[in-house]
Protein backbone atom coordinates (compact mmCIF):
# COMPACT_ATOMS: atom_id res chain seq x y z
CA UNK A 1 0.62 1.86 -2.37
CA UNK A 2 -2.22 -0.77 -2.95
CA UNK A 3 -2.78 -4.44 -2.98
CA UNK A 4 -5.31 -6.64 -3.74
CA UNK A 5 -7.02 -4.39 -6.07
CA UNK A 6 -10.44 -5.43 -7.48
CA UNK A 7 -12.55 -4.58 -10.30
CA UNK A 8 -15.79 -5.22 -11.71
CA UNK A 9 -16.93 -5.03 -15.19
CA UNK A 10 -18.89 -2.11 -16.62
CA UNK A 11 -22.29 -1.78 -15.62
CA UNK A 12 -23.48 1.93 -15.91
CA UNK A 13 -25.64 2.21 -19.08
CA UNK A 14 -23.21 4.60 -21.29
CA UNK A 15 -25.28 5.25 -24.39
CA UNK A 16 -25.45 8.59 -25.55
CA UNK A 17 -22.07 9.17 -23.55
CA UNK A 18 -19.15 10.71 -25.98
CA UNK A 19 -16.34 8.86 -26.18
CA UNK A 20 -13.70 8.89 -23.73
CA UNK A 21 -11.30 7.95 -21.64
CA UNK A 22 -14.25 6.23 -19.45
CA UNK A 23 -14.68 4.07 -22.34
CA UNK A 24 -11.52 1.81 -20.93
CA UNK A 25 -12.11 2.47 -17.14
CA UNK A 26 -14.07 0.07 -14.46
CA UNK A 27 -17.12 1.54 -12.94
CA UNK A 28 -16.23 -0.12 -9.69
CA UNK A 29 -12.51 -0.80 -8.20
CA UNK A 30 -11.19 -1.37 -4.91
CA UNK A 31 -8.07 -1.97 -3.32
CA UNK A 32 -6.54 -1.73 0.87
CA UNK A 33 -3.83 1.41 1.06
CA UNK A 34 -0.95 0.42 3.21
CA UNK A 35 0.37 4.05 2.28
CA UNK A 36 3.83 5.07 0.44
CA UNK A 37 6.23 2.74 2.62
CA UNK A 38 3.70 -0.37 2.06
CA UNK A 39 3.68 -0.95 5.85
CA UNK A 40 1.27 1.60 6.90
CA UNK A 41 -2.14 1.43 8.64
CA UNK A 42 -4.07 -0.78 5.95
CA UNK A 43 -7.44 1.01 4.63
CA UNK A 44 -9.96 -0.12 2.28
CA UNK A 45 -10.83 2.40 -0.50
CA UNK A 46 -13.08 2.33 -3.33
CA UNK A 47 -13.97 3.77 -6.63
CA UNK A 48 -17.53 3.92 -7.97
CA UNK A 49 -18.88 5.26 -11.07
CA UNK A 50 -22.03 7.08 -10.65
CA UNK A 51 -24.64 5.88 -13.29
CA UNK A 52 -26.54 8.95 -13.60
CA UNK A 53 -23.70 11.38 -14.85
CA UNK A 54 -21.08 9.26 -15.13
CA UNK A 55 -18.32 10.57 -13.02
CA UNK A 56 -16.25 9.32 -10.42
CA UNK A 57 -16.67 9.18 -6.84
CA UNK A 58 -13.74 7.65 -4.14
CA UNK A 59 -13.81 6.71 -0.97
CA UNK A 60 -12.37 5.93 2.48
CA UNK A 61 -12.84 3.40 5.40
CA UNK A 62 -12.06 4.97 8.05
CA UNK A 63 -11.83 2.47 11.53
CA UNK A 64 -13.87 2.62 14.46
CA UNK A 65 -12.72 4.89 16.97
CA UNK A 66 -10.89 7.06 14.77
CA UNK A 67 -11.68 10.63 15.77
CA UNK A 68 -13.11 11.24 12.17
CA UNK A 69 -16.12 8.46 12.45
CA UNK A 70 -18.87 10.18 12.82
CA UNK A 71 -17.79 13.59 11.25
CA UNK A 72 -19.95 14.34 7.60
CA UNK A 73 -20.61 16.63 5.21
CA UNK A 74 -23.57 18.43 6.21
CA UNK A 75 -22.96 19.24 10.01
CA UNK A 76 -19.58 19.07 11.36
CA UNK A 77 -16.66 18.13 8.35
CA UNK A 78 -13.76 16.06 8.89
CA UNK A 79 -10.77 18.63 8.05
CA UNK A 80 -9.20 16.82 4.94
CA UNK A 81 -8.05 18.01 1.94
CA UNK A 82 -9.55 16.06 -0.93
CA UNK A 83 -10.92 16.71 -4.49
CA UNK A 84 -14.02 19.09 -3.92
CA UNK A 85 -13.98 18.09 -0.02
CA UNK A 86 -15.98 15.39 1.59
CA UNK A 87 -19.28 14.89 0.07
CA UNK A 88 -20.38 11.45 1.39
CA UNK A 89 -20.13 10.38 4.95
CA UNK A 90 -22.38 7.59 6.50
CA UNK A 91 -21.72 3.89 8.50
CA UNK A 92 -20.99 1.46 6.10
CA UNK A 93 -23.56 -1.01 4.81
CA UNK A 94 -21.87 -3.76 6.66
CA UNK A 95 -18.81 -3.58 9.87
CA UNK A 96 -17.81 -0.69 11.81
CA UNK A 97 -15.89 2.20 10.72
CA UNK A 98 -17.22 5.20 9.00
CA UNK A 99 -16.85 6.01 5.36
CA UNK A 100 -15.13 9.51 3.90
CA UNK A 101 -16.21 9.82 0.47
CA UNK A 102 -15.79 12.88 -2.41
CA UNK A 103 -17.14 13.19 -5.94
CA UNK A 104 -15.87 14.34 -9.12
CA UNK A 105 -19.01 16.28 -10.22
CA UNK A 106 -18.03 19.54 -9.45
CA UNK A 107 -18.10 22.76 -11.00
CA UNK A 108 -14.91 22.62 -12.95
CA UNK A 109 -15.62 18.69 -13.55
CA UNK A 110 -16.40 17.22 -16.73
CA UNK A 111 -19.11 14.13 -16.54
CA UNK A 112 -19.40 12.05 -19.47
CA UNK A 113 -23.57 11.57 -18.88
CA UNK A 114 -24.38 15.10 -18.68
CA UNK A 115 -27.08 15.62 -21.39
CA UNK A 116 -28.57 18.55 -19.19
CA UNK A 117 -25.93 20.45 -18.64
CA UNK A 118 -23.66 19.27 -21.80
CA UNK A 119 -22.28 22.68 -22.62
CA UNK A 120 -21.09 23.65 -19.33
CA UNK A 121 -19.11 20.23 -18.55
CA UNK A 122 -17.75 19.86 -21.40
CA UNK A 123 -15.43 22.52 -20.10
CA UNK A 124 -14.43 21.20 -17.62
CA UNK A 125 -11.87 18.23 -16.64
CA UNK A 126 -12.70 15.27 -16.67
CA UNK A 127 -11.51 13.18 -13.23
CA UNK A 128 -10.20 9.78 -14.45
CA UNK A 129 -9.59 6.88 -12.61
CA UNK A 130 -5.98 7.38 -12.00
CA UNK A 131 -6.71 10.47 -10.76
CA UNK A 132 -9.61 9.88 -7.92
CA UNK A 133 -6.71 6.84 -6.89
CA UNK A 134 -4.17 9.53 -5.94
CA UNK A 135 -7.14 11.53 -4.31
CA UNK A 136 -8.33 8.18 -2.17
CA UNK A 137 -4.39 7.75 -1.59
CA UNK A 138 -4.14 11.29 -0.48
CA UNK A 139 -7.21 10.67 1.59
CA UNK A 140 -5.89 7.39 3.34
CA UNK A 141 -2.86 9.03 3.80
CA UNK A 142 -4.42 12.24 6.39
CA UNK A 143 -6.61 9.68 8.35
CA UNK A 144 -3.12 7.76 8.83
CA UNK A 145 -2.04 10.72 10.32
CA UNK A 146 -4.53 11.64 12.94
CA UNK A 147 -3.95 8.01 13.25
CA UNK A 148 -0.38 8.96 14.18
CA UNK A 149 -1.58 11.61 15.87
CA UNK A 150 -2.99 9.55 18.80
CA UNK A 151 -0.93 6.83 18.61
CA UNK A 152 -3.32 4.74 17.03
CA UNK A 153 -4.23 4.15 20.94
CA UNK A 154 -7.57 2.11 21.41
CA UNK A 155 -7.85 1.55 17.41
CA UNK A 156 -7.31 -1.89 16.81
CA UNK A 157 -5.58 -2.73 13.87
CA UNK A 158 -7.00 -5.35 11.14
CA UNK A 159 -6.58 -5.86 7.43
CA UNK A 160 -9.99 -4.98 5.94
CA UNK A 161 -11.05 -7.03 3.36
CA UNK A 162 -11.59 -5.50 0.00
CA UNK A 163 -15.18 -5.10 -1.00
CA UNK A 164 -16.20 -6.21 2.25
CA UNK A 165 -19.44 -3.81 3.75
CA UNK A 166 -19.95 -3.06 0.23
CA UNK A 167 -22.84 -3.10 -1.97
CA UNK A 168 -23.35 -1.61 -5.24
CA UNK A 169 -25.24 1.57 -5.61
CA UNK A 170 -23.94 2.37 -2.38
């Protein structure tokens, strides 16, 4: 479940993109996750479009102290199941916390800017909006639960503000 979603008009350059399903999407849109009931831990996550290929990338505020911050891509991964696994993981611009992210440029992935690779993408799927939403869902969902896990002991508990430690381009 989401509230207080928020989107920002289309500023990737998409010439030479196909048409698409992009064509009627937001390159930016974020929203706080308060889970299935509506009552859960509140997270902030975020959808960015990636201006070089296009695609789709989501992401995950995860709060200080949770036994996740910290964990990346690169040396020791935070066990979640997500779209292609985490591929971003850094402090946030702004605030504490520590931010999950994943991309939808994978093998298998269709990108609407690919002029490189154009042949090979253009077999594969291409990751809408709708779909990295249930991914960031799914993702907010699993740090609720190691949230559970530890009883949320030591975590305080705050309703982020949406776009808040956020800056384009991230």
């Amino acid at each position: 479940m989401k509230s207080q979603v928020n989107v920002l008009p289309k500023k990737c350059n998409r010439a030479g993109w196909p048409a698409g399903p992009w064509d009627s999407e937001p390159d930016y849109e974020g929203w706080i996750s308060t889970g299935e009931r509506g009552d859960d831990y509140p997270l902030r996550c975020e959808i960015w479009r990636m201006p070089d290929l296009g695609h789709l990338c989501g992401y995950v505020i995860v709060p200080a102290g949770h036994p996740w911050c910290g964990l990346g891509c690169l040396g020791e991964p935070a066990p979640v199941d997500v779209h292609g696994g985490i591929t971003f993981a850094r402090a946030p611009t702004h605030g504490d916390g520590w931010v999950l992210g994943f991309d939808c440029a994978h093998a298998g992935d269709f990108y609407p800017a690919d002029h490189v690779q154009r042949a090979y993408s253009r077999s594969g799927v291409y990751r809408d909006c709708a779909y990295v939403r249930a991914e960031c869902e799914k993702l907010a969902q699993q740090v609720r639960e190691q949230l559970d896990a530890i009883e949320r002991a030591g975590i305080p508990q705050r309703t982020p503000s949406v776009g808040e430690a956020w800056e384009p381009g991230i």
